[in-house]
PDB file of N, CA and C in Angstrom:
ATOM      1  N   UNK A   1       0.838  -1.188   0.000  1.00  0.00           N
ATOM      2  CA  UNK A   1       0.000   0.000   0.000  1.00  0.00           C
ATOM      3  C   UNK A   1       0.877   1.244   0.000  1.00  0.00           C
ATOM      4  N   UNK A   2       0.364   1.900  -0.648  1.00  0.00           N
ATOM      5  CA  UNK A   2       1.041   3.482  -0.797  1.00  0.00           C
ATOM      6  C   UNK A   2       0.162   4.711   0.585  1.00  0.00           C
ATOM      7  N   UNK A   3       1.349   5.440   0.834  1.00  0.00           N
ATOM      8  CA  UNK A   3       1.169   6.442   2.013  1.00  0.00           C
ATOM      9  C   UNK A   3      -0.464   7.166   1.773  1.00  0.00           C
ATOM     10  N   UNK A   4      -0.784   7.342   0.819  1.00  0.00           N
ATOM     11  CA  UNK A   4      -1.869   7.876   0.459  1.00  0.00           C
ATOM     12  C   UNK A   4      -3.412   6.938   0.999  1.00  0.00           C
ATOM     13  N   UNK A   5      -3.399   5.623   0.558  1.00  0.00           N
ATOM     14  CA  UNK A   5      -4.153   4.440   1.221  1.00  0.00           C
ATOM     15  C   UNK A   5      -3.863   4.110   2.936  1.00  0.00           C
ATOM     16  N   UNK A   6      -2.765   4.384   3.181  1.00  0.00           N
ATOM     17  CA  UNK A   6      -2.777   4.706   4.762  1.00  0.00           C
ATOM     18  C   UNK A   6      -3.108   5.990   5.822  1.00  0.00           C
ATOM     19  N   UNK A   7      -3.121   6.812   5.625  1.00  0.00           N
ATOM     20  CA  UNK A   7      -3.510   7.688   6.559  1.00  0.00           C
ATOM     21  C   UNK A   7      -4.538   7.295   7.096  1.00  0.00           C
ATOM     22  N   UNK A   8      -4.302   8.280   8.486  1.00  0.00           N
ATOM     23  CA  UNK A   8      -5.822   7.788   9.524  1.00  0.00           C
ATOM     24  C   UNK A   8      -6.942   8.362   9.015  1.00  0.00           C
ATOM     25  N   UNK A   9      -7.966   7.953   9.274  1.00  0.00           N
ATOM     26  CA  UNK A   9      -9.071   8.604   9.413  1.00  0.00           C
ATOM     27  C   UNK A   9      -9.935   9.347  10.820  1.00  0.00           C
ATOM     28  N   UNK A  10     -10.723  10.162  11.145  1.00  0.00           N
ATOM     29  CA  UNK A  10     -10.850  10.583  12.187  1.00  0.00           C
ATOM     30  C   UNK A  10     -11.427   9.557  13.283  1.00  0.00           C
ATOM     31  N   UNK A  11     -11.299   8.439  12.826  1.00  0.00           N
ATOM     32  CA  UNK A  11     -12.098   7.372  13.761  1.00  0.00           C
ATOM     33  C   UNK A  11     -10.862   6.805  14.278  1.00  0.00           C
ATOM     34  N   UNK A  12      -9.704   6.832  13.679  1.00  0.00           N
ATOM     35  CA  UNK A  12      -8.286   5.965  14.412  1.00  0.00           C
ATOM     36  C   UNK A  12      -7.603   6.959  15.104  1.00  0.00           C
ATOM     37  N   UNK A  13      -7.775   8.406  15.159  1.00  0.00           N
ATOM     38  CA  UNK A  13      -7.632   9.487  16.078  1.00  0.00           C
ATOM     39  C   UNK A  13      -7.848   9.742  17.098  1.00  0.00           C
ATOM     40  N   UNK A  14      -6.943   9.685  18.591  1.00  0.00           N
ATOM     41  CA  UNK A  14      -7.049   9.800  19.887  1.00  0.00           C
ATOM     42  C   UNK A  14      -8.248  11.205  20.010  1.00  0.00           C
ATOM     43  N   UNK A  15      -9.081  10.522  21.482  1.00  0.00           N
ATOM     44  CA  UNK A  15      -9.994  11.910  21.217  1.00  0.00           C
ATOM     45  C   UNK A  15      -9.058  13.019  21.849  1.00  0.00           C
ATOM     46  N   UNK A  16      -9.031  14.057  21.474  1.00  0.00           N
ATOM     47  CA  UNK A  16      -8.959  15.960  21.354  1.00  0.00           C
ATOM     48  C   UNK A  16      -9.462  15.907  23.157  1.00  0.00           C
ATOM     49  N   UNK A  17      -8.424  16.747  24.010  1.00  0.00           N
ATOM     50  CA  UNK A  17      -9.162  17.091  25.215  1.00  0.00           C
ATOM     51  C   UNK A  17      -9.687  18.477  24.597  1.00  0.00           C
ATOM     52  N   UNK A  18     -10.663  18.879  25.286  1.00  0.00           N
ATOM     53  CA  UNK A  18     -11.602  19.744  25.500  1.00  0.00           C
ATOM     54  C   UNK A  18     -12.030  20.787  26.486  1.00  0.00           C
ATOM     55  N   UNK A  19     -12.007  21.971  26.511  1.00  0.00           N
ATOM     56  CA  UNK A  19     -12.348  22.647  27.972  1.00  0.00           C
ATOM     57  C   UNK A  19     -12.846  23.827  27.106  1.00  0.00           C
ATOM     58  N   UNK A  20     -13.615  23.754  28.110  1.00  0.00           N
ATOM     59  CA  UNK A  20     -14.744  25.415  28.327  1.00  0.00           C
ATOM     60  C   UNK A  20     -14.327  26.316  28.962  1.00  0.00           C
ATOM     61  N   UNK A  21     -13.993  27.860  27.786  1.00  0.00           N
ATOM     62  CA  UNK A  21     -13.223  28.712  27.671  1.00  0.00           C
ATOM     63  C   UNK A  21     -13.465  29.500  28.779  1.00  0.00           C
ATOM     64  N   UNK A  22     -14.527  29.607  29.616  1.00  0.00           N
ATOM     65  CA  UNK A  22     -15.509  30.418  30.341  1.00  0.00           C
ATOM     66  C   UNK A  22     -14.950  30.000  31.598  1.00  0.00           C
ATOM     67  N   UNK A  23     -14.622  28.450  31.831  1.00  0.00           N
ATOM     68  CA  UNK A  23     -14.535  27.771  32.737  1.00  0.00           C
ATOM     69  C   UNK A  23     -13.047  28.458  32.917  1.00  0.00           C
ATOM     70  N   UNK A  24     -12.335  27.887  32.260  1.00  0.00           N
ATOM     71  CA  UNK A  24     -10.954  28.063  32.521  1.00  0.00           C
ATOM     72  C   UNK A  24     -10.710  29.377  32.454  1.00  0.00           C
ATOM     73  N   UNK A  25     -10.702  30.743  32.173  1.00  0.00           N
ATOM     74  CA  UNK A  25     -10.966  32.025  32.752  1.00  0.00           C
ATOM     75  C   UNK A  25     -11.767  32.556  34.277  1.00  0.00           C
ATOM     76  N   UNK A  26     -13.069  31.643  34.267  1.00  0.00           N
ATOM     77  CA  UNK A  26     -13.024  31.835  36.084  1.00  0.00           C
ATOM     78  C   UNK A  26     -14.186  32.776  36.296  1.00  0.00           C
ATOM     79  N   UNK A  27     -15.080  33.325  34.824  1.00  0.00           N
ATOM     80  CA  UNK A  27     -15.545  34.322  35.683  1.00  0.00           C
ATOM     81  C   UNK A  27     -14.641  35.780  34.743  1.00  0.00           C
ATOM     82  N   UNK A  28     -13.776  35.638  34.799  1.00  0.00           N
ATOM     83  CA  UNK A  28     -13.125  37.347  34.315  1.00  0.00           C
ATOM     84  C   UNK A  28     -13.262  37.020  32.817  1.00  0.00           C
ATOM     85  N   UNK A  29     -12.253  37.683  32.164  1.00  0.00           N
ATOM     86  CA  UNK A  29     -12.526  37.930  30.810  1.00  0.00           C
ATOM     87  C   UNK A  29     -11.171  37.491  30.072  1.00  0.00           C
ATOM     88  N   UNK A  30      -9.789  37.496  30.672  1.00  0.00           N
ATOM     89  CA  UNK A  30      -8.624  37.310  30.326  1.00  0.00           C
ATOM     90  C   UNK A  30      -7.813  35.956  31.091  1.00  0.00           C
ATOM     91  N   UNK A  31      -7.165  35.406  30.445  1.00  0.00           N
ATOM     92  CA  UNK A  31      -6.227  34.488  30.960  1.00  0.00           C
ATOM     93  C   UNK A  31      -4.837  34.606  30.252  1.00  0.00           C
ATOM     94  N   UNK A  32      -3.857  34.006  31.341  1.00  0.00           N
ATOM     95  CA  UNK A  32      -2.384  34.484  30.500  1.00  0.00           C
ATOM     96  C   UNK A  32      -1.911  32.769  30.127  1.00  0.00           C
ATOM     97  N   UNK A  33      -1.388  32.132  29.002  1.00  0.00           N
ATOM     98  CA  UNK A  33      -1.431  31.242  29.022  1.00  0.00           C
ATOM     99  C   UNK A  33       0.569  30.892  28.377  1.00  0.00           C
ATOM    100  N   UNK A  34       1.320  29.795  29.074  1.00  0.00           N
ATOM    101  CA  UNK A  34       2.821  29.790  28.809  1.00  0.00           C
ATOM    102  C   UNK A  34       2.718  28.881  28.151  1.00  0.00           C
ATOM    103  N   UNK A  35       3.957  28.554  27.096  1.00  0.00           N
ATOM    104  CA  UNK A  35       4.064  27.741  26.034  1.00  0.00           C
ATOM    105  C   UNK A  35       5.863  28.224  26.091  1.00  0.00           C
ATOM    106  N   UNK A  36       6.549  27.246  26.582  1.00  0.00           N
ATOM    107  CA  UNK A  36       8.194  27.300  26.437  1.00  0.00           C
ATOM    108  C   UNK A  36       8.639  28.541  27.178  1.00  0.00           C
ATOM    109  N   UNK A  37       8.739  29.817  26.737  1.00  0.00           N
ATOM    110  CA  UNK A  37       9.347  31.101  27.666  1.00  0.00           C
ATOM    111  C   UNK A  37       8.343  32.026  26.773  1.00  0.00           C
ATOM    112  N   UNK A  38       7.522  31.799  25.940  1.00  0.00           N
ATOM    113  CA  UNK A  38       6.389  32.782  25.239  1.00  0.00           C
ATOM    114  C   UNK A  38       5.329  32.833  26.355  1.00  0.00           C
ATOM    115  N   UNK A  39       4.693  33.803  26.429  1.00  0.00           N
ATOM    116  CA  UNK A  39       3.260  34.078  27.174  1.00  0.00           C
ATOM    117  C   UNK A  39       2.353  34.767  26.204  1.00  0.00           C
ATOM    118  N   UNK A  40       1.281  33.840  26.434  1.00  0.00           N
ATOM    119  CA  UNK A  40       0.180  34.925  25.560  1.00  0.00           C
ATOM    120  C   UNK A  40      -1.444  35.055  26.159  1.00  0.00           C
ATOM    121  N   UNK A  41      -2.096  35.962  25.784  1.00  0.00           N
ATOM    122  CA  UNK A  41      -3.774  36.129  26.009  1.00  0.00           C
ATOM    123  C   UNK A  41      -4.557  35.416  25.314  1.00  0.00           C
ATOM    124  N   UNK A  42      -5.635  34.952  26.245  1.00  0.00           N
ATOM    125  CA  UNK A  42      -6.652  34.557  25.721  1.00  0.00           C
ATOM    126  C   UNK A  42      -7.741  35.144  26.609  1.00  0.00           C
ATOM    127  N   UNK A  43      -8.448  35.677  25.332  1.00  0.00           N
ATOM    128  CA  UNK A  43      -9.597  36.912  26.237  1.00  0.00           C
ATOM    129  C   UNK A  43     -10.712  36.403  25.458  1.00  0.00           C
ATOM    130  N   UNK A  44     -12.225  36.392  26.258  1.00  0.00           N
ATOM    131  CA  UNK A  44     -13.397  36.693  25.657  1.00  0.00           C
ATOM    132  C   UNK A  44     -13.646  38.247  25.427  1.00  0.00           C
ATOM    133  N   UNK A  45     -13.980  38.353  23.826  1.00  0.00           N
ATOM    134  CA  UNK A  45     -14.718  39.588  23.680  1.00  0.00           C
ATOM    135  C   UNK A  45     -15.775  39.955  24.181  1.00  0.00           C
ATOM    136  N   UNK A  46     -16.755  41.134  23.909  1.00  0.00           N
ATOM    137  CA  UNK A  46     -17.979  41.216  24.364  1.00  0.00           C
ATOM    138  C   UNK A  46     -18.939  40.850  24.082  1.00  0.00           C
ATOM    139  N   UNK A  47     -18.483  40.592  22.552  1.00  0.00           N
ATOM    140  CA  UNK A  47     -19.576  39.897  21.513  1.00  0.00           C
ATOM    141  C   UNK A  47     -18.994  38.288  21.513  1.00  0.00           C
ATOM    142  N   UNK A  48     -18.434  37.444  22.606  1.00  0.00           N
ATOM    143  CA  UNK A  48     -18.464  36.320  22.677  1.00  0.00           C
ATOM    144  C   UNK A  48     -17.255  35.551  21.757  1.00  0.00           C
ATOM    145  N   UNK A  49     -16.282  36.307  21.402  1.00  0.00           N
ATOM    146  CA  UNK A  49     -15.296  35.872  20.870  1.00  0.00           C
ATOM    147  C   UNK A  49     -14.244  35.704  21.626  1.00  0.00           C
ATOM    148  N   UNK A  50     -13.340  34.511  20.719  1.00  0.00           N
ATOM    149  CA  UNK A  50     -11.881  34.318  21.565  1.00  0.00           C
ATOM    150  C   UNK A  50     -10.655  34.692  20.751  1.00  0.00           C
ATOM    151  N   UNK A  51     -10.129  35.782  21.448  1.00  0.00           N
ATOM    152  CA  UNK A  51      -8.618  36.131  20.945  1.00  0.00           C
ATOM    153  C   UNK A  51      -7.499  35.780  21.516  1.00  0.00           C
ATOM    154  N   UNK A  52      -6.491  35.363  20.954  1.00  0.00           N
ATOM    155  CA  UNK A  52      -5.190  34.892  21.547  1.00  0.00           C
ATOM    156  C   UNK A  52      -4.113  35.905  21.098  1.00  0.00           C
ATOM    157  N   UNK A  53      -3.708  36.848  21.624  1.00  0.00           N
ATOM    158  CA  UNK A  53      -2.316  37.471  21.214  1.00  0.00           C
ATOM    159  C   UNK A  53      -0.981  37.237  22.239  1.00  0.00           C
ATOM    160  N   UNK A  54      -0.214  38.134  22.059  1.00  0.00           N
ATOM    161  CA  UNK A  54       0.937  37.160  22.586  1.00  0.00           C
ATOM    162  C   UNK A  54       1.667  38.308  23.056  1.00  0.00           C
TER     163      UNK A  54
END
């Protein structure tokens, strides 16, 4: 079989953890989140959006 006939499909894919953006903010509107020595935001807007800047 060729690489093309093998790939997974989304059914042989570990499930994705999941969390609720609302949850993990607490109540406020901003969270600071680390990745190696980078820090960045993740804020709900007012109109219910999520931004990540850095």
């Amino acid at each position: 079989m060729n690489d093309l006939t093998q790939r997974p499909t989304l059914t042989d894919a570990p499930p994705l953890l999941t969390y609720d953006a609302r949850e993990l903010i607490q109540g406020g509107s901003q969270i600071c989140l680390v990745l190696d020595d980078q820090t960045y935001f993740l804020r709900i807007t007012r109109a219910g959006k999520l931004i990540l800047t850095k």
